[in-house]
PDB file of N, CA and C in Angstrom:
ATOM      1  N   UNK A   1    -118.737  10.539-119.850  1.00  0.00           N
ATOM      2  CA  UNK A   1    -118.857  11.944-119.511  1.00  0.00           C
ATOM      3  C   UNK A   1    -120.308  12.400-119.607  1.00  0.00           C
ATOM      4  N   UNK A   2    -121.078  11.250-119.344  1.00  0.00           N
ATOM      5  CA  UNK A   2    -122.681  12.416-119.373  1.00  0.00           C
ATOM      6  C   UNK A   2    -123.178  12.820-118.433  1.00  0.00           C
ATOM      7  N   UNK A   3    -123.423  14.122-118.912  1.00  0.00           N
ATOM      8  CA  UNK A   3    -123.905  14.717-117.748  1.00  0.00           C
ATOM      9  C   UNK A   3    -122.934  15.966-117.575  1.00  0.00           C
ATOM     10  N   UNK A   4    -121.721  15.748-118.373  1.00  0.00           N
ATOM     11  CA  UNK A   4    -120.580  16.914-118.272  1.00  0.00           C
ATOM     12  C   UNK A   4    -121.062  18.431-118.619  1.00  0.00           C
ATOM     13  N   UNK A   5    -120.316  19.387-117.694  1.00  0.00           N
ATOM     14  CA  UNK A   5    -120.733  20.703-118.504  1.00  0.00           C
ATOM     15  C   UNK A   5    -119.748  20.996-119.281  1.00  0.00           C
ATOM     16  N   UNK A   6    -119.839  22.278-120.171  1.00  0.00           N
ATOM     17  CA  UNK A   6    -119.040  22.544-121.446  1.00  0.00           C
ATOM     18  C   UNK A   6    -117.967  22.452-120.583  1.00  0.00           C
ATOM     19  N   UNK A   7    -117.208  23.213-119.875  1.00  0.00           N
ATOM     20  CA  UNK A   7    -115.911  23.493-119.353  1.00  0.00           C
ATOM     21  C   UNK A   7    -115.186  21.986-118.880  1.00  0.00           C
ATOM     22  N   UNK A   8    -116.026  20.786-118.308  1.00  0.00           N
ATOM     23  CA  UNK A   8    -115.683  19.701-118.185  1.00  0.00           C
ATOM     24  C   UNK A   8    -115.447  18.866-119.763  1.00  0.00           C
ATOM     25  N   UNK A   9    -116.178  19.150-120.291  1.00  0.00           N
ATOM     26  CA  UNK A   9    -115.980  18.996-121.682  1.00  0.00           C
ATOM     27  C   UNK A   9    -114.554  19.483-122.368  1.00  0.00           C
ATOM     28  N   UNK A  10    -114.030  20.272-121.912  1.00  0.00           N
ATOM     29  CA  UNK A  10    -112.896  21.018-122.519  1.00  0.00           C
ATOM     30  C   UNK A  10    -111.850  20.676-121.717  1.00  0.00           C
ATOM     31  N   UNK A  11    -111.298  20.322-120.765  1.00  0.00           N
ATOM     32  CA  UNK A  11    -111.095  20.099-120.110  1.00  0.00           C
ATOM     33  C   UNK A  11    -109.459  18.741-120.511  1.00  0.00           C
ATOM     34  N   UNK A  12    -108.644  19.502-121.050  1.00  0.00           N
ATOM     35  CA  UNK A  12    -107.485  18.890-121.502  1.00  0.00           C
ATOM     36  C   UNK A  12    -106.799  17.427-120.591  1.00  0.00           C
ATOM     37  N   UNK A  13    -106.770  17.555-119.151  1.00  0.00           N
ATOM     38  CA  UNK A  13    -106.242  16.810-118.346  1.00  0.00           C
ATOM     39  C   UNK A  13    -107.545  15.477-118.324  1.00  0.00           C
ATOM     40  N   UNK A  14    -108.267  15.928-118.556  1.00  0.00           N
ATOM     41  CA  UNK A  14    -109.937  14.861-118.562  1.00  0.00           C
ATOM     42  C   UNK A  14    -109.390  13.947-119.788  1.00  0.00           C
ATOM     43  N   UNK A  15    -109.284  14.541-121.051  1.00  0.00           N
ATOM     44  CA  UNK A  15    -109.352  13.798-121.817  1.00  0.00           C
ATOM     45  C   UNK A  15    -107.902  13.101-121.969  1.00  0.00           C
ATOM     46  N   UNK A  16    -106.931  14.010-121.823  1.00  0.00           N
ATOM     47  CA  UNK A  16    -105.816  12.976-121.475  1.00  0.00           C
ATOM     48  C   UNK A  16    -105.724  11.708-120.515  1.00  0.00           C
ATOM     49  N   UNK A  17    -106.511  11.675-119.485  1.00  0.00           N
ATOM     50  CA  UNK A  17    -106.522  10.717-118.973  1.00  0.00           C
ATOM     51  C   UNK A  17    -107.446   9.771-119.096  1.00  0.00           C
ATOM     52  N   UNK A  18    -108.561  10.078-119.963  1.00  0.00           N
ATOM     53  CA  UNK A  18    -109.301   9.312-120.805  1.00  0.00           C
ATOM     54  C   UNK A  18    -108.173   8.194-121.667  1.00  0.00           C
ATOM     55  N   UNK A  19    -107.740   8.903-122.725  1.00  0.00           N
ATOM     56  CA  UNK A  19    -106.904   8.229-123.646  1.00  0.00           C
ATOM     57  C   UNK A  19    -106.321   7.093-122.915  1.00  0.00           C
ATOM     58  N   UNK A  20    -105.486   8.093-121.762  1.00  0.00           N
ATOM     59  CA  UNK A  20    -104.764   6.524-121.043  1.00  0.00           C
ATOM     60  C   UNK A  20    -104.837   5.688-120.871  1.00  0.00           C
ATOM     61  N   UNK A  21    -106.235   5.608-120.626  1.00  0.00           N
ATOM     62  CA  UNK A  21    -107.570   4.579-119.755  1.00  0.00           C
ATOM     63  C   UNK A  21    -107.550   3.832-120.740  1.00  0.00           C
ATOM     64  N   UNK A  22    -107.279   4.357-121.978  1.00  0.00           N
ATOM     65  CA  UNK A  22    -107.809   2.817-123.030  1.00  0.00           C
ATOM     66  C   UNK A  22    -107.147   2.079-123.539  1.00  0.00           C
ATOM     67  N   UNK A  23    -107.778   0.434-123.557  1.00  0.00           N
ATOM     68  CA  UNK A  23    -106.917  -0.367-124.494  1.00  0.00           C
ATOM     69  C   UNK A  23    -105.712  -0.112-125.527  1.00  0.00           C
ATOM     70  N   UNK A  24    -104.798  -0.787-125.815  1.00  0.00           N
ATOM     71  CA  UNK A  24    -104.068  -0.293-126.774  1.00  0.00           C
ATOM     72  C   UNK A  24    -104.572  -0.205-128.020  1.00  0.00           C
ATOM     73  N   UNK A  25    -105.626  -1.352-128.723  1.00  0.00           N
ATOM     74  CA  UNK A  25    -106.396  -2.081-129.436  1.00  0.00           C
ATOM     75  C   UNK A  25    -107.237  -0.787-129.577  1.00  0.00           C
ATOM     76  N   UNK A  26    -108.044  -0.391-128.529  1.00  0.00           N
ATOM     77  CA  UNK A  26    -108.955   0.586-128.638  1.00  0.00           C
ATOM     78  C   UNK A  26    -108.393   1.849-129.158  1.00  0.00           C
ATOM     79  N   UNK A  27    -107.132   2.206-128.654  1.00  0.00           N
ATOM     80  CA  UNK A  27    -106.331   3.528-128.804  1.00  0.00           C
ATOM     81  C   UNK A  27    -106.070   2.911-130.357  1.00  0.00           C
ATOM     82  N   UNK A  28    -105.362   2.067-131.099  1.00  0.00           N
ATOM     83  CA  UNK A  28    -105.528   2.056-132.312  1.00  0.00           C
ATOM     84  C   UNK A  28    -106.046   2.168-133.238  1.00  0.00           C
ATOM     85  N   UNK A  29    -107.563   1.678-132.957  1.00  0.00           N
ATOM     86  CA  UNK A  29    -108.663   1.762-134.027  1.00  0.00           C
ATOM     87  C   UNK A  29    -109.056   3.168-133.618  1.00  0.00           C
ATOM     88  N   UNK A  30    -108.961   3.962-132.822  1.00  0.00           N
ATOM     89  CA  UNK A  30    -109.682   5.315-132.256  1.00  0.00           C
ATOM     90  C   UNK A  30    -108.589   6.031-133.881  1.00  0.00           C
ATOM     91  N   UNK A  31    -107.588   5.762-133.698  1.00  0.00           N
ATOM     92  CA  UNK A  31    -106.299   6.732-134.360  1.00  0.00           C
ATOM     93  C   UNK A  31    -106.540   6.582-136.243  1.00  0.00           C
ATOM     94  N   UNK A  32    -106.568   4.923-135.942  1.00  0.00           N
ATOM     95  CA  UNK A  32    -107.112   4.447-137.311  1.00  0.00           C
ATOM     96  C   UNK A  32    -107.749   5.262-138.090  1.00  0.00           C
ATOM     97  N   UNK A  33    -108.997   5.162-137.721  1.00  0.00           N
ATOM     98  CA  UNK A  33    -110.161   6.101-137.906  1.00  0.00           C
ATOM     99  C   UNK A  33    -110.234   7.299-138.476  1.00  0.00           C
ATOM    100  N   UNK A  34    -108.907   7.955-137.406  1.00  0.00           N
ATOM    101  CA  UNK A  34    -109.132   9.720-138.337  1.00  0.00           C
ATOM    102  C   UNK A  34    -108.413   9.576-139.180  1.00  0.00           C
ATOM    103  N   UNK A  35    -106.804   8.521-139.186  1.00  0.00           N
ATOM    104  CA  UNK A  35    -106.127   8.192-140.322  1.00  0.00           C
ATOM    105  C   UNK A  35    -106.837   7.973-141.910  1.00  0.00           C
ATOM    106  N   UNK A  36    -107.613   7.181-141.671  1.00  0.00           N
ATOM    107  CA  UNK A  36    -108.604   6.475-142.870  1.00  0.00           C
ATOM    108  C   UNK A  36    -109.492   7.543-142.855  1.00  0.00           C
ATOM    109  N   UNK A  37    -109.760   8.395-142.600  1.00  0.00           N
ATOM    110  CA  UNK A  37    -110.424   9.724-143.044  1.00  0.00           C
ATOM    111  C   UNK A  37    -110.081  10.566-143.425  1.00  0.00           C
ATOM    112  N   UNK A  38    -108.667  10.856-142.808  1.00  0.00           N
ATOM    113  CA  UNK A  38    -107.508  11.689-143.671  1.00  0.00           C
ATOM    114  C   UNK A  38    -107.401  11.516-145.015  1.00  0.00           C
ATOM    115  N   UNK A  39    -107.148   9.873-144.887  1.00  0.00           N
ATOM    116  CA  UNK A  39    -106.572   9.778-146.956  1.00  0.00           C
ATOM    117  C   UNK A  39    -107.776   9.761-147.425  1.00  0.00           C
ATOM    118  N   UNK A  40    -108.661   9.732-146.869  1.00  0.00           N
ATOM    119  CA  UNK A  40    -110.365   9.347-147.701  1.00  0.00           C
ATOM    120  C   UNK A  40    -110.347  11.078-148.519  1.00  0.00           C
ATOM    121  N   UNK A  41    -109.979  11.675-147.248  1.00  0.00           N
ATOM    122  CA  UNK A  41    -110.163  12.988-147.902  1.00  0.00           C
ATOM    123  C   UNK A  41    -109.473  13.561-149.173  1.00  0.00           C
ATOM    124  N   UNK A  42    -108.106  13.560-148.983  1.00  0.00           N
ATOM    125  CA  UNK A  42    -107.167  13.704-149.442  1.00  0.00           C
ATOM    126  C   UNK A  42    -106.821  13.336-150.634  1.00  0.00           C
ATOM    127  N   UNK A  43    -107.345  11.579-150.860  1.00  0.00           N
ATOM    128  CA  UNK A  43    -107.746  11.384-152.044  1.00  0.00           C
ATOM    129  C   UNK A  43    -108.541  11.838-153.015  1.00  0.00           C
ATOM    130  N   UNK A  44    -109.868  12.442-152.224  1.00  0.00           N
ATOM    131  CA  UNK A  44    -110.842  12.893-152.812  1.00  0.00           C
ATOM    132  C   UNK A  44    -110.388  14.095-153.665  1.00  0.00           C
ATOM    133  N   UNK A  45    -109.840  15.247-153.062  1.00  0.00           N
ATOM    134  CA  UNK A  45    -109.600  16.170-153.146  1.00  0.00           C
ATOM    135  C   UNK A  45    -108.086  16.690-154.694  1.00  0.00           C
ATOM    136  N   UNK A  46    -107.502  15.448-154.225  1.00  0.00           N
ATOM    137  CA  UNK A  46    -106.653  15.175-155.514  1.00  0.00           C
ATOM    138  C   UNK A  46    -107.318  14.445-157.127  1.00  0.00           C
ATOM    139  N   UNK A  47    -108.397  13.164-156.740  1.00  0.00           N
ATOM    140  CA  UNK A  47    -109.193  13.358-157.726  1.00  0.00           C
ATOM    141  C   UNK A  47    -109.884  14.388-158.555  1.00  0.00           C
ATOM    142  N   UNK A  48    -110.527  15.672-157.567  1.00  0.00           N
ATOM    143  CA  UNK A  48    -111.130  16.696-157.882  1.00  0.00           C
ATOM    144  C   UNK A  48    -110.288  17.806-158.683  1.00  0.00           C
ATOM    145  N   UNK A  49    -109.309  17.642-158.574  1.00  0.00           N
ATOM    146  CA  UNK A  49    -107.848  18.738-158.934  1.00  0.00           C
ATOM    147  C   UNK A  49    -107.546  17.860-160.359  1.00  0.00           C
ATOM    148  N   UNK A  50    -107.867  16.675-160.667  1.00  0.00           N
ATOM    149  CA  UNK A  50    -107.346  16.418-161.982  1.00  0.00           C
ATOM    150  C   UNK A  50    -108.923  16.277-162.766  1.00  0.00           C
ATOM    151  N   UNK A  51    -109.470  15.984-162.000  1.00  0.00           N
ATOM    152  CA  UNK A  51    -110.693  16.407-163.230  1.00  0.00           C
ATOM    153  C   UNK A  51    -110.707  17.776-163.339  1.00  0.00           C
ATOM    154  N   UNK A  52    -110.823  18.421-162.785  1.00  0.00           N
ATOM    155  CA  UNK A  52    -110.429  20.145-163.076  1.00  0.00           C
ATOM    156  C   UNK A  52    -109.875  20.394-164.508  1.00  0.00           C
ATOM    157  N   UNK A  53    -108.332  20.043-164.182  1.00  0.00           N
ATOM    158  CA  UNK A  53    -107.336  20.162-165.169  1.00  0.00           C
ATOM    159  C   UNK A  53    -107.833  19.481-166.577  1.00  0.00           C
ATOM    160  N   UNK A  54    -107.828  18.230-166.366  1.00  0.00           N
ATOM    161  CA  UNK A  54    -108.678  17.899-167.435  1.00  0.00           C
ATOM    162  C   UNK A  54    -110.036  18.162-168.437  1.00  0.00           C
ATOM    163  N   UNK A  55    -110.752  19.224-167.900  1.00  0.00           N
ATOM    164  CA  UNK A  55    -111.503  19.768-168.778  1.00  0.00           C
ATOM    165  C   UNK A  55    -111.232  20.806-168.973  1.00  0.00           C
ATOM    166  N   UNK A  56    -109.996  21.748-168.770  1.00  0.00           N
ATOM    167  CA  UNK A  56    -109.802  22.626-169.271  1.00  0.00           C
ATOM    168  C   UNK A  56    -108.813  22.682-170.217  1.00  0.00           C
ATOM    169  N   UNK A  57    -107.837  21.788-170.230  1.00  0.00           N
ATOM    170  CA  UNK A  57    -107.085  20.916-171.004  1.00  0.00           C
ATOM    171  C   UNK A  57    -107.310  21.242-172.864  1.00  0.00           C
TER     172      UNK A  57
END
């Protein structure tokens, strides 16, 4: 997409048919990715909630 303007950029049917376009392999690790960033977070955030508790404890 370079060279796209914003509105091509936004552009819901573009990127859906992007996705299509790709490997399955590729579509996995793409999904992976935000997965393993999800719990990265998530974890984090539950660590942070018991050290909390714990010094007020």
């Amino acid at each position: 997409m370079r060279g796209a303007t914003v509105t091509e950029m936004l552009d819901l049917e573009a990127w859906v048919a992007w996705i299509r376009s790709l490997d399955t392999g590729w579509l996995f690790l793409l999904i992976l990715l935000f997965v393993v960033a999800v719990v990265v977070l998530w974890s984090s955030g539950l660590k942070s909630d018991k050290t909390r508790e714990s010094k007020y404890d």
